[in-house]
C-alpha atoms as a PDB file:
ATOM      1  CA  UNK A   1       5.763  17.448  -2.575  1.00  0.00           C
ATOM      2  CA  UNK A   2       5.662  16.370   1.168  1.00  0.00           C
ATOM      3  CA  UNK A   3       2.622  13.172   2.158  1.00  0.00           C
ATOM      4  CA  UNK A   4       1.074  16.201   4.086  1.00  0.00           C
ATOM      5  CA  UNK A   5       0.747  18.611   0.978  1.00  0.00           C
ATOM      6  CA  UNK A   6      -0.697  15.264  -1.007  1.00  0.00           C
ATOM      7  CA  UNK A   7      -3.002  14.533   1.414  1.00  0.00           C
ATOM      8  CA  UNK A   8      -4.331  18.092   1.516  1.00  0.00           C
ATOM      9  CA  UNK A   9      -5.103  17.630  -2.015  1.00  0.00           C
ATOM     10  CA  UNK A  10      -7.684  15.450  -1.715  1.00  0.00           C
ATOM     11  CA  UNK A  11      -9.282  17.678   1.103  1.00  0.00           C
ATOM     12  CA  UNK A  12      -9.064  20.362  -1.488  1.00  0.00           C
ATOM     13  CA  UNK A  13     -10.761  18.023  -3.949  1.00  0.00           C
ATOM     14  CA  UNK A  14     -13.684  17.299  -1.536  1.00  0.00           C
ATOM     15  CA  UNK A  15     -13.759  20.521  -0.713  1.00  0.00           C
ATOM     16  CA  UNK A  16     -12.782  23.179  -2.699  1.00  0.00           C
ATOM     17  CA  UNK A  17     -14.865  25.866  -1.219  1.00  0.00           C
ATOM     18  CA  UNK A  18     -15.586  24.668   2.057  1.00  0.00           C
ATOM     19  CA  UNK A  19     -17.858  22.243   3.726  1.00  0.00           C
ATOM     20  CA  UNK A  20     -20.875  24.134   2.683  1.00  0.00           C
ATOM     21  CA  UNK A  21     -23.320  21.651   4.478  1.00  0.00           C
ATOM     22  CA  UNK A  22     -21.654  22.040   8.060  1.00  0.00           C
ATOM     23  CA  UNK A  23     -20.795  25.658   7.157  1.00  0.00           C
ATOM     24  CA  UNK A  24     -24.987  26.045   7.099  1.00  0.00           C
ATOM     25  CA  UNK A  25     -26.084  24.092   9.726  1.00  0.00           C
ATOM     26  CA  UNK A  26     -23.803  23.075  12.507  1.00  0.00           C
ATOM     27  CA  UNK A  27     -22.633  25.499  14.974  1.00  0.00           C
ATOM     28  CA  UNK A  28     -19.383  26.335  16.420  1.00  0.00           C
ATOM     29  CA  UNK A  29     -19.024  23.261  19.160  1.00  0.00           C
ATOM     30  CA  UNK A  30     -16.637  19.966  19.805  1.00  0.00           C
ATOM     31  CA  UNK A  31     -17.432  16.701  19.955  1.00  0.00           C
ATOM     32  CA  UNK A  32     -16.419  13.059  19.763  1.00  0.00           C
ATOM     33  CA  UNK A  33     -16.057  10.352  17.351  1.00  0.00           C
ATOM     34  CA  UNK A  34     -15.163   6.845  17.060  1.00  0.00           C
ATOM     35  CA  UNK A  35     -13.823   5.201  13.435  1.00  0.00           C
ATOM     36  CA  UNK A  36     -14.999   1.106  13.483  1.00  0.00           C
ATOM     37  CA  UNK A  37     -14.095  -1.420  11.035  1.00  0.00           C
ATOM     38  CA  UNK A  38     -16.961  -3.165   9.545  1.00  0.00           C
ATOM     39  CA  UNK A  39     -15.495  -6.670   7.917  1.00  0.00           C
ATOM     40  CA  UNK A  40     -12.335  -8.575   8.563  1.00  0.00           C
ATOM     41  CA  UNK A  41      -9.052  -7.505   7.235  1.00  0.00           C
ATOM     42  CA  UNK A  42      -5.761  -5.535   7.658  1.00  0.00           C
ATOM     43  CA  UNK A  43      -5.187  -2.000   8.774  1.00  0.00           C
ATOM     44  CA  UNK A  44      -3.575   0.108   6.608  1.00  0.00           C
ATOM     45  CA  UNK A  45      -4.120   4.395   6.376  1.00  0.00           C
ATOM     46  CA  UNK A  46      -3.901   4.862  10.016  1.00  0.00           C
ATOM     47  CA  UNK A  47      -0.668   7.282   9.880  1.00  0.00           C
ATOM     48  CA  UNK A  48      -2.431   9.258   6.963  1.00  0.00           C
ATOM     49  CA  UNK A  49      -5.673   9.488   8.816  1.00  0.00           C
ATOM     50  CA  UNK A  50      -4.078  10.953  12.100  1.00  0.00           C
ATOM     51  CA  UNK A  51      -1.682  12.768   9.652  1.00  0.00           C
ATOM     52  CA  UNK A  52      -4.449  14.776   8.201  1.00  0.00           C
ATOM     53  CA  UNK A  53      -6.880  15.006  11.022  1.00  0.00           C
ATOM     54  CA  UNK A  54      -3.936  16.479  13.533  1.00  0.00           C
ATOM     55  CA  UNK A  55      -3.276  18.424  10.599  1.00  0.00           C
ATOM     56  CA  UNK A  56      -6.676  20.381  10.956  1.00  0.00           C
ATOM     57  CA  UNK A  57      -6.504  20.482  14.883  1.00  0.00           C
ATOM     58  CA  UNK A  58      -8.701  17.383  15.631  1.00  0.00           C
ATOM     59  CA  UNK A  59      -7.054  15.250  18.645  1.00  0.00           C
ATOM     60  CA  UNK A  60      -6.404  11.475  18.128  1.00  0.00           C
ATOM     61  CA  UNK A  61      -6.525   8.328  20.205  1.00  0.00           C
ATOM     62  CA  UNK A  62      -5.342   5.725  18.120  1.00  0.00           C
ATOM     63  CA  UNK A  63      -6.335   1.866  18.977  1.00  0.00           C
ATOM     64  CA  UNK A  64      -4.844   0.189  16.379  1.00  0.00           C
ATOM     65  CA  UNK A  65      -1.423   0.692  14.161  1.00  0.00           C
ATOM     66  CA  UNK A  66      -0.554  -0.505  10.650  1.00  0.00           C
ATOM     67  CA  UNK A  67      -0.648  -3.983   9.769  1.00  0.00           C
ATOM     68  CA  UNK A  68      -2.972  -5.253  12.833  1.00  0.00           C
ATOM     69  CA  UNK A  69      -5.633  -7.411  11.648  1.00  0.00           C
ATOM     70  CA  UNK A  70      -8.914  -6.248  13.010  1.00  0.00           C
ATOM     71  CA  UNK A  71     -12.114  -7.753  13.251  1.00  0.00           C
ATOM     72  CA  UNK A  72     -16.107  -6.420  12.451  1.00  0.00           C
ATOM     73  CA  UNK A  73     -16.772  -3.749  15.067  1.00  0.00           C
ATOM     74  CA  UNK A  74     -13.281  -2.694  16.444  1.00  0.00           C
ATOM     75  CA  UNK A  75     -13.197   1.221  16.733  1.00  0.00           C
ATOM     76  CA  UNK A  76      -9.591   1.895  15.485  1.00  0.00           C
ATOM     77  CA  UNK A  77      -9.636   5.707  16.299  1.00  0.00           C
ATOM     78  CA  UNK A  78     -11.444   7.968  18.573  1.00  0.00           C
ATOM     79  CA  UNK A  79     -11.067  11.738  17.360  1.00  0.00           C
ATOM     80  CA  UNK A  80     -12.070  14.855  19.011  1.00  0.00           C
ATOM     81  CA  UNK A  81     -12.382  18.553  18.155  1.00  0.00           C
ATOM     82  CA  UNK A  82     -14.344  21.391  16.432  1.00  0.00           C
ATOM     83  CA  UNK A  83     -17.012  19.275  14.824  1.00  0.00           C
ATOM     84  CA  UNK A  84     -16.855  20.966  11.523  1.00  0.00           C
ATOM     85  CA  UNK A  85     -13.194  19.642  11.162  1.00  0.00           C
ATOM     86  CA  UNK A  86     -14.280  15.994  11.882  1.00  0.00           C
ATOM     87  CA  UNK A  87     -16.837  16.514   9.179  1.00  0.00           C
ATOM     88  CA  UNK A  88     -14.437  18.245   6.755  1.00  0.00           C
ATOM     89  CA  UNK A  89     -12.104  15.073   7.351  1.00  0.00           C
ATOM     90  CA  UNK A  90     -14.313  12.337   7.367  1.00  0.00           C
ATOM     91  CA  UNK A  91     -14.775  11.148   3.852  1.00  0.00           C
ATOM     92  CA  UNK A  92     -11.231  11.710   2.459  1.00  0.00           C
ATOM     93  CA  UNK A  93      -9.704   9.927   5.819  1.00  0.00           C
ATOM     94  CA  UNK A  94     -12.371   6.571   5.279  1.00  0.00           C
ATOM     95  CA  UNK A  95     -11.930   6.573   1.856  1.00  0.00           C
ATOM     96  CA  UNK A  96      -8.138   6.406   2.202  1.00  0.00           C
ATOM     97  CA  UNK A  97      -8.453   3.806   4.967  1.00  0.00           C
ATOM     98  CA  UNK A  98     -10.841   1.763   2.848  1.00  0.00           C
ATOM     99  CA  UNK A  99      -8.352   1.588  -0.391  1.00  0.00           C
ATOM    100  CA  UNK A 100      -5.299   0.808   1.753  1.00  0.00           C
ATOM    101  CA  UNK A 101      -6.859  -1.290   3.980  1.00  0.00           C
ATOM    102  CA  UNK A 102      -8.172  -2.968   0.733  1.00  0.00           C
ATOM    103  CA  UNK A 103      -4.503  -3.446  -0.581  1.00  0.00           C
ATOM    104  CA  UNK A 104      -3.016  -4.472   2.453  1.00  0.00           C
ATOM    105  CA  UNK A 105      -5.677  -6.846   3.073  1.00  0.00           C
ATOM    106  CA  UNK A 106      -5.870  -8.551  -0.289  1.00  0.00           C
ATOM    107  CA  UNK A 107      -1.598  -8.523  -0.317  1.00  0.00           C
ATOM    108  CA  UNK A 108      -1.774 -10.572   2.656  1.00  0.00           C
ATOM    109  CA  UNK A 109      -3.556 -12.693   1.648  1.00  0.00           C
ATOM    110  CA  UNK A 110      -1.570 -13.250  -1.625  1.00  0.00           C
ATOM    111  CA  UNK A 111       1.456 -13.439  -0.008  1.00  0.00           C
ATOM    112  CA  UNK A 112      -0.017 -16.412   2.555  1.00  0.00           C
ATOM    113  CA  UNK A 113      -0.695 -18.314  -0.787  1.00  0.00           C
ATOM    114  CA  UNK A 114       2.868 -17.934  -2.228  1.00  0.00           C
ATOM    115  CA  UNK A 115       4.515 -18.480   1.454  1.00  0.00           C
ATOM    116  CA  UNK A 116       2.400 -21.855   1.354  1.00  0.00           C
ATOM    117  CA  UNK A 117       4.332 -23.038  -1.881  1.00  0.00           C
ATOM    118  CA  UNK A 118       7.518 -21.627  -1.518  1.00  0.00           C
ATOM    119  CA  UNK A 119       8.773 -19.720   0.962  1.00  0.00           C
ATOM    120  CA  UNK A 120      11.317 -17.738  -0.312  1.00  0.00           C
ATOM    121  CA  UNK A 121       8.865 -16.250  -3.230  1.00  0.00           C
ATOM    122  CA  UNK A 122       7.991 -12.354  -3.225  1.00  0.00           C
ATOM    123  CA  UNK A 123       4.281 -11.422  -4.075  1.00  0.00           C
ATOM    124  CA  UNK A 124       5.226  -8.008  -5.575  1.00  0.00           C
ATOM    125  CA  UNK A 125       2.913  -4.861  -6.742  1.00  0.00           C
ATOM    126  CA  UNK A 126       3.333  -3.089 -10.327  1.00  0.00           C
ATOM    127  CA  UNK A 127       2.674   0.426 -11.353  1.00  0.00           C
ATOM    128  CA  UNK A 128      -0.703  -0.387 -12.087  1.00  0.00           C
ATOM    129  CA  UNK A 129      -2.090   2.176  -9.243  1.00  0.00           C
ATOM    130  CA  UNK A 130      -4.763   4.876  -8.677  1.00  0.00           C
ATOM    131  CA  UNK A 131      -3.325   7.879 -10.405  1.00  0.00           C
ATOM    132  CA  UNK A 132      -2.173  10.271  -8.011  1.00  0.00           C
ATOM    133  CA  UNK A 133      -2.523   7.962  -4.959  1.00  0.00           C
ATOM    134  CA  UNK A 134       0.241   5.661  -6.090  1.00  0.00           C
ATOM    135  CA  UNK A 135       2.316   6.919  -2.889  1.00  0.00           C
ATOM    136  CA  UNK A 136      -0.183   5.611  -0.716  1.00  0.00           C
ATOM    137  CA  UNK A 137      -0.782   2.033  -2.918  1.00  0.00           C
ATOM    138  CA  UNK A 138       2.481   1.741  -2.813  1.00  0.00           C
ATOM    139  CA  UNK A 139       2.772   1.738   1.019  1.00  0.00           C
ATOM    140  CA  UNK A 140      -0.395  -0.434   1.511  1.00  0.00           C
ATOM    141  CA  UNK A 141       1.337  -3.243  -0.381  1.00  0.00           C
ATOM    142  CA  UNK A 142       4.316  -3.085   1.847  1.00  0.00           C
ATOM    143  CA  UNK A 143       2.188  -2.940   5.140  1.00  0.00           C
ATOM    144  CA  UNK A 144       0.351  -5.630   3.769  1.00  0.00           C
ATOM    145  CA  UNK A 145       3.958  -7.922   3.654  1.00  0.00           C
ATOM    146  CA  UNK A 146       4.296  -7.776  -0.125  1.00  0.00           C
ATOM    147  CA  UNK A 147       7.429  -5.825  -1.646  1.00  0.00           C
ATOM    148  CA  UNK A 148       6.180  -2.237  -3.831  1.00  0.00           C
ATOM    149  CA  UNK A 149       8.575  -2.848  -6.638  1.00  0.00           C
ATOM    150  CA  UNK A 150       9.107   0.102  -9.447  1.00  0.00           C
ATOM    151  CA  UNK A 151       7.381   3.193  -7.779  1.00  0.00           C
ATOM    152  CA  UNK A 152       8.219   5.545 -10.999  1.00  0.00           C
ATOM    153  CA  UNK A 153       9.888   4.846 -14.318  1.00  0.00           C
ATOM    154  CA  UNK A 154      13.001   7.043 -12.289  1.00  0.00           C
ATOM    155  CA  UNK A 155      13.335   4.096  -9.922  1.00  0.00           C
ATOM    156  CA  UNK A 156      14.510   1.496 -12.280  1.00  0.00           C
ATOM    157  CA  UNK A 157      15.533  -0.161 -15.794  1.00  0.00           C
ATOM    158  CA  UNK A 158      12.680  -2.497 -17.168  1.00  0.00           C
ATOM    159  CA  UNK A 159      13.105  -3.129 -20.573  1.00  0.00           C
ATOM    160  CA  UNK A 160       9.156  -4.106 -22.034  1.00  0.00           C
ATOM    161  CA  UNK A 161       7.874  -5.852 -24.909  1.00  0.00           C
ATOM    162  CA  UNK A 162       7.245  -2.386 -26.442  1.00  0.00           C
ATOM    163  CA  UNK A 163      11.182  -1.492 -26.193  1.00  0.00           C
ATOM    164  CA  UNK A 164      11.796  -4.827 -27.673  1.00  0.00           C
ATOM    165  CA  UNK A 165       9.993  -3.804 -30.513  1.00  0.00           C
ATOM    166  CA  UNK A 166      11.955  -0.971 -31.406  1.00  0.00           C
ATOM    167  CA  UNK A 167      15.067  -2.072 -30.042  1.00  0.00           C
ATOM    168  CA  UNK A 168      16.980  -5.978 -30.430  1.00  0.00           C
ATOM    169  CA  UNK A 169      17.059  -7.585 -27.111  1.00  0.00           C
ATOM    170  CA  UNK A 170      20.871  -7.712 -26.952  1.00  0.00           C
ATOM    171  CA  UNK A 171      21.366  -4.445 -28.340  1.00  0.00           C
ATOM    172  CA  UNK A 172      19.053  -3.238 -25.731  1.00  0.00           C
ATOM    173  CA  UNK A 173      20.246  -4.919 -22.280  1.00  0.00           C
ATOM    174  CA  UNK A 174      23.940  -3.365 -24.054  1.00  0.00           C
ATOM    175  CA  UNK A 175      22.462   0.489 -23.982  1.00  0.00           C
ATOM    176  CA  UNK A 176      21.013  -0.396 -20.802  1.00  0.00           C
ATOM    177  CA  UNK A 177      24.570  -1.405 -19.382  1.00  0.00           C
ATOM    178  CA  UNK A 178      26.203   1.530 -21.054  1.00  0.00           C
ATOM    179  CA  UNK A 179      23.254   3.794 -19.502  1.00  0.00           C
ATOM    180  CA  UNK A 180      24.486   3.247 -15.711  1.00  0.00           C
ATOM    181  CA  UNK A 181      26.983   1.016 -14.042  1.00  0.00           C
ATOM    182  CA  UNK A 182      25.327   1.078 -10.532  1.00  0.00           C
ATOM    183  CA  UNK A 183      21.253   0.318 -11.721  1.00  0.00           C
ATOM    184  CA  UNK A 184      19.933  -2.974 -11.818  1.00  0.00           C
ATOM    185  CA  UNK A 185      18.844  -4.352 -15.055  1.00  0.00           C
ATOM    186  CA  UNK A 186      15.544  -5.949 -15.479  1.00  0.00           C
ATOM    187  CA  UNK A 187      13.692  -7.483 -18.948  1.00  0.00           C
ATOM    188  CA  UNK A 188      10.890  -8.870 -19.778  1.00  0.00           C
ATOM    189  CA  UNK A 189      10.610 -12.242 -22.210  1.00  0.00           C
ATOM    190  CA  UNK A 190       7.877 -14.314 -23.293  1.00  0.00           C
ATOM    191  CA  UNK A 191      10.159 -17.098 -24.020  1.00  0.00           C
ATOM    192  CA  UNK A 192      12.385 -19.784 -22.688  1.00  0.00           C
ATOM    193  CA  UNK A 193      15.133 -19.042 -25.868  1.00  0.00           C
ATOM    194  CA  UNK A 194      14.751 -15.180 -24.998  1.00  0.00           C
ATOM    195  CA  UNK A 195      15.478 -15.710 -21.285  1.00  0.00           C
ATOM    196  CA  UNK A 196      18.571 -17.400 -22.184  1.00  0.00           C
ATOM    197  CA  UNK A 197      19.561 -14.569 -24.468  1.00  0.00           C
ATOM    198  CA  UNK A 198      18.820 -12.235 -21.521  1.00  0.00           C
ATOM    199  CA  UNK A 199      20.485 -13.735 -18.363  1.00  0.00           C
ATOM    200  CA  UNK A 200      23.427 -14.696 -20.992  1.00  0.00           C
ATOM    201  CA  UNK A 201      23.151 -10.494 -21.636  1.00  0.00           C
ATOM    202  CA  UNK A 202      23.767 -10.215 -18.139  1.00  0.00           C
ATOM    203  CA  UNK A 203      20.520  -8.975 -17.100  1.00  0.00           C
ATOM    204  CA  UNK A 204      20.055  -9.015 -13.426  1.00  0.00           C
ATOM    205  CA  UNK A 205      16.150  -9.840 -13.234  1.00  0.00           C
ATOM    206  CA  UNK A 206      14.527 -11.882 -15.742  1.00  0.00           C
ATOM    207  CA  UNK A 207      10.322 -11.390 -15.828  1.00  0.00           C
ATOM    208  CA  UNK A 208       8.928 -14.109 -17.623  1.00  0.00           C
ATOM    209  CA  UNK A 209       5.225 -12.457 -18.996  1.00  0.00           C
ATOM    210  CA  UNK A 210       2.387 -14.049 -19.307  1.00  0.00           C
ATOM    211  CA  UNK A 211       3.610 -17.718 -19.447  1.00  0.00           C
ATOM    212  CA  UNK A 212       1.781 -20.811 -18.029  1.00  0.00           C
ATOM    213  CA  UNK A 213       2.975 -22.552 -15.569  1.00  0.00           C
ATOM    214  CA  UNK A 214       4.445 -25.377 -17.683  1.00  0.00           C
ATOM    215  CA  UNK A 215       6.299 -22.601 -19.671  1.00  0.00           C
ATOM    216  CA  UNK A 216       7.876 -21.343 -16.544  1.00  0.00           C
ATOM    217  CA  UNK A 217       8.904 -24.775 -15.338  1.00  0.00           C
ATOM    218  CA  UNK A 218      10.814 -25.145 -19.031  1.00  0.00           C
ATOM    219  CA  UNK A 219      12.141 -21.769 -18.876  1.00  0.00           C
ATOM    220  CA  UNK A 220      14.096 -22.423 -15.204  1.00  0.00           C
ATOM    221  CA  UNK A 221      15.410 -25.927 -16.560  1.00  0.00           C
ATOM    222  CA  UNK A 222      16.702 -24.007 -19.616  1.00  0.00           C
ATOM    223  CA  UNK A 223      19.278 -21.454 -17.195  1.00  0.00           C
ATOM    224  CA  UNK A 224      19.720 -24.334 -14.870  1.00  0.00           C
ATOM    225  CA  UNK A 225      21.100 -26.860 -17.741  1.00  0.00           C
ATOM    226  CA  UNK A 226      23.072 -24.026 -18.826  1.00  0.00           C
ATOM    227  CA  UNK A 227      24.239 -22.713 -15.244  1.00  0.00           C
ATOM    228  CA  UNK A 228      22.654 -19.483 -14.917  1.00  0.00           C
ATOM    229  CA  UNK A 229      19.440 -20.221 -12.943  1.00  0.00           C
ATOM    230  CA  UNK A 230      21.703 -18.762  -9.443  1.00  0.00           C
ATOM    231  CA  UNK A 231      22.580 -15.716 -11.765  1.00  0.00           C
ATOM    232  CA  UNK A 232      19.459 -13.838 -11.804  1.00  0.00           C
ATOM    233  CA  UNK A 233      16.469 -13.022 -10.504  1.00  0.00           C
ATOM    234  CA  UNK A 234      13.673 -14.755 -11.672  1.00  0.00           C
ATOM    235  CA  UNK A 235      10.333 -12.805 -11.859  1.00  0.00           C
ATOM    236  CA  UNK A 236       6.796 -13.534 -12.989  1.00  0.00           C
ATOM    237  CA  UNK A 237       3.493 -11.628 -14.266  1.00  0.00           C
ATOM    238  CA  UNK A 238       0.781 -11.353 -16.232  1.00  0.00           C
ATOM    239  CA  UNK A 239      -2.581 -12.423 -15.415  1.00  0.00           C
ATOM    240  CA  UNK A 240      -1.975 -14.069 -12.086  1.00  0.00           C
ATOM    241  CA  UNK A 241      -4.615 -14.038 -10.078  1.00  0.00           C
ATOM    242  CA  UNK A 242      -5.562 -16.083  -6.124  1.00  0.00           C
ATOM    243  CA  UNK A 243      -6.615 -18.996  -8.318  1.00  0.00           C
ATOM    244  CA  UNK A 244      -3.427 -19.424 -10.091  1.00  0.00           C
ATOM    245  CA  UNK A 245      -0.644 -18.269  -7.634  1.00  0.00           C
ATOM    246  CA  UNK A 246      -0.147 -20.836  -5.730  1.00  0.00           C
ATOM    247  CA  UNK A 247       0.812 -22.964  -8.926  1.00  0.00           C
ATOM    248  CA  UNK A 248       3.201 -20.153 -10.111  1.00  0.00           C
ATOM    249  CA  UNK A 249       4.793 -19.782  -6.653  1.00  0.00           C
ATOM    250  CA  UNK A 250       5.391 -23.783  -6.720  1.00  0.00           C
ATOM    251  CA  UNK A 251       7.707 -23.610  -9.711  1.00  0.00           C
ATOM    252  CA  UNK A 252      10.558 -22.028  -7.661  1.00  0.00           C
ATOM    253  CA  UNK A 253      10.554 -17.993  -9.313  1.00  0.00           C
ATOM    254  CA  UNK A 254      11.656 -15.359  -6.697  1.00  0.00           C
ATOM    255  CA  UNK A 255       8.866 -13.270  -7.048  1.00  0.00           C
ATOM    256  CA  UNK A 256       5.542 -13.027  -8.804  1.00  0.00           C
ATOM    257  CA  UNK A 257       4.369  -9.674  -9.421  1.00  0.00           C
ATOM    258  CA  UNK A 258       0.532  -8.808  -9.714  1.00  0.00           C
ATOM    259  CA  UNK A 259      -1.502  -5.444 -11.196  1.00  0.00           C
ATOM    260  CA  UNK A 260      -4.330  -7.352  -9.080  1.00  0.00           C
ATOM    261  CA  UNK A 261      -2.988  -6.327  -5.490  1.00  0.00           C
ATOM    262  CA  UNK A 262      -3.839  -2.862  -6.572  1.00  0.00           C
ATOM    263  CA  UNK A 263      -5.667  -2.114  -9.498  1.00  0.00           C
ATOM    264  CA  UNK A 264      -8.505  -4.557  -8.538  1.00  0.00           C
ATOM    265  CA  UNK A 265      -9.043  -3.414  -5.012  1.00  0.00           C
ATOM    266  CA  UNK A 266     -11.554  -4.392  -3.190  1.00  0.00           C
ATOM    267  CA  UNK A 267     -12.717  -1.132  -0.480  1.00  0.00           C
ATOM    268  CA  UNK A 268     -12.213  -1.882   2.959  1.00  0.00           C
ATOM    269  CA  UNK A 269     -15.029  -0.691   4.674  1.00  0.00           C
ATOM    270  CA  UNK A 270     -15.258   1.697   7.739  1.00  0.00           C
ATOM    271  CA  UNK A 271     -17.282   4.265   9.209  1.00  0.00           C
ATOM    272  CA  UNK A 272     -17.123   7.195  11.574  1.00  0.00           C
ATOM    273  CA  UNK A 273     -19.723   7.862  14.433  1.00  0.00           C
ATOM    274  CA  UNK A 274     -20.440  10.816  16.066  1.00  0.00           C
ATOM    275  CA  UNK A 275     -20.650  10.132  20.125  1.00  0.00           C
ATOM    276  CA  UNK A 276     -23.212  11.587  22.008  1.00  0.00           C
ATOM    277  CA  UNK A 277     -22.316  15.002  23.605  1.00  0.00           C
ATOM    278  CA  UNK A 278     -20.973  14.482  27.260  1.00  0.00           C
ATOM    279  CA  UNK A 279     -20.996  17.488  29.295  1.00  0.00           C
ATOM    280  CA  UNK A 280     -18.822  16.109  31.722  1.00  0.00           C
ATOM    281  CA  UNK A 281     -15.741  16.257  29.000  1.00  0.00           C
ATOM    282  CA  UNK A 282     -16.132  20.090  28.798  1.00  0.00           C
END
């Protein structure tokens, strides 16, 4: 499925049998209309928006591109054409920009926290994402400069706590190896004795769940006394949130992973005005 033939989903959601409201009461003319911002923040959405509003014949000036921070008040698109298209569009294309904006706001500012404390740390999302928009979540993370990780369970091995308990930690990083030669091979541990076992199982990334900070610290000295720290990857997650991750990012993992950049998103808000007709732009 092409972004274009998921985006017209959600039109189709909104409306499955037409706009029914501009269908009854506004007539066959063009106009104008501006999209502002209405807080602080970063853009993110702008290539769907014009993707879906071009898409229905509506023509686009675009201000601003992904990733520009914008302020209260700064129109980021002007759009023009058959009124009942603007109308048709509206919702889906603000509520789109609103959620990635969201993400790509709130990632920034994550990844400005872990930059502060070390500067060669990662501030990564999860697959904890809107069903069916997980595309587009995906994409707001990386505009706002954090990396998207997993997008599927087809895009990686990532042995969990629930494979661990049907399967032995060595015997499972030794199906994973037999599995492919040419995949990466992540685990998950909740231990400093089990993250030895792992990186000694040559796994490639190492994600230390829900540990404190303290536990993490241990759990590096461990593969450094035993020279394997430089070997793998070290990863962190589990209930991290902006008042703990600068604390995590100060013990020297490569990158902390968070459900929170996405899954607690906070809506970026816009809105779309209607300008005044102006005969002169017939």
């Amino acid at each position: 499925m092409t972004e274009l033939d998921e985006l017209l989903q959600f039109i189709r959601e909104d409306a499955p049998s037409g706009d029914v409201t501009s269908d009854a009461v506004i007539p066959d003319v063009r106009c104008s209309a501006v999209i502002r911002t209405e807080q602080e923040g970063i853009l993110a959405g702008i290539a769907e928006a014009i993707l879906l509003f071009t898409h229905f014949g509506v023509t686009i000036t675009s201000r601003m591109n992904d990733g520009d921070s914008v302020k209260r008040g700064d129109v980021i698109l002007s759009v023009s054409g058959t009124a009942k298209k603007i109308l048709l569009v509206e919702r889906t294309a603000l509520n789109i920009l609103g959620r990635m904006s969201g993400i790509a706001t709130q990632t920034r500012r994550m990844a400005a926290i872990v930059r502060a404390k070390n500067p060669s740390c990662r501030v990564a999302g999860t697959r904890k994402t809107c069903p069916g928009f997980r595309r587009f979540d995906k994409r707001a993370v990386q505009i706002g400069g954090g990396d998207p990780h997993r997008t599927t369970l087809s895009d990686g091995i990532l042995i969990k706590d629930n494979h661990l308990a049907l399967v032995p930690l060595e015997e499972a990083l030794r199906a994973a190896r037999a599995y492919s030669a040419y995949r990466k091979i992540e685990i998950e541990v909740e231990s400093a004795t089990d993250a030895l076992k792992a990186a000694t199982g040559g796994a490639d990334i190492i994600m230390l769940d829900n540990m404190t900070p303290s536990q993490v610290r241990e759990t590096l000295e461990v593969l450094t006394k035993n020279g394997l720290r430089d070997r793998v990857t070290i990863e962190i997650s589990g209930g991290i949130d902006e008042t703990t991750l600068g604390e995590y990012a100060a013990c020297g993992v490569d990158v902390i992973s968070m459900g929170a950049l996405t899954h607690t998103v906070r809506n970026f808000s816009l809105s779309l005005e209607i300008l005044p007709y102006d005969p002169c732009s017939e």
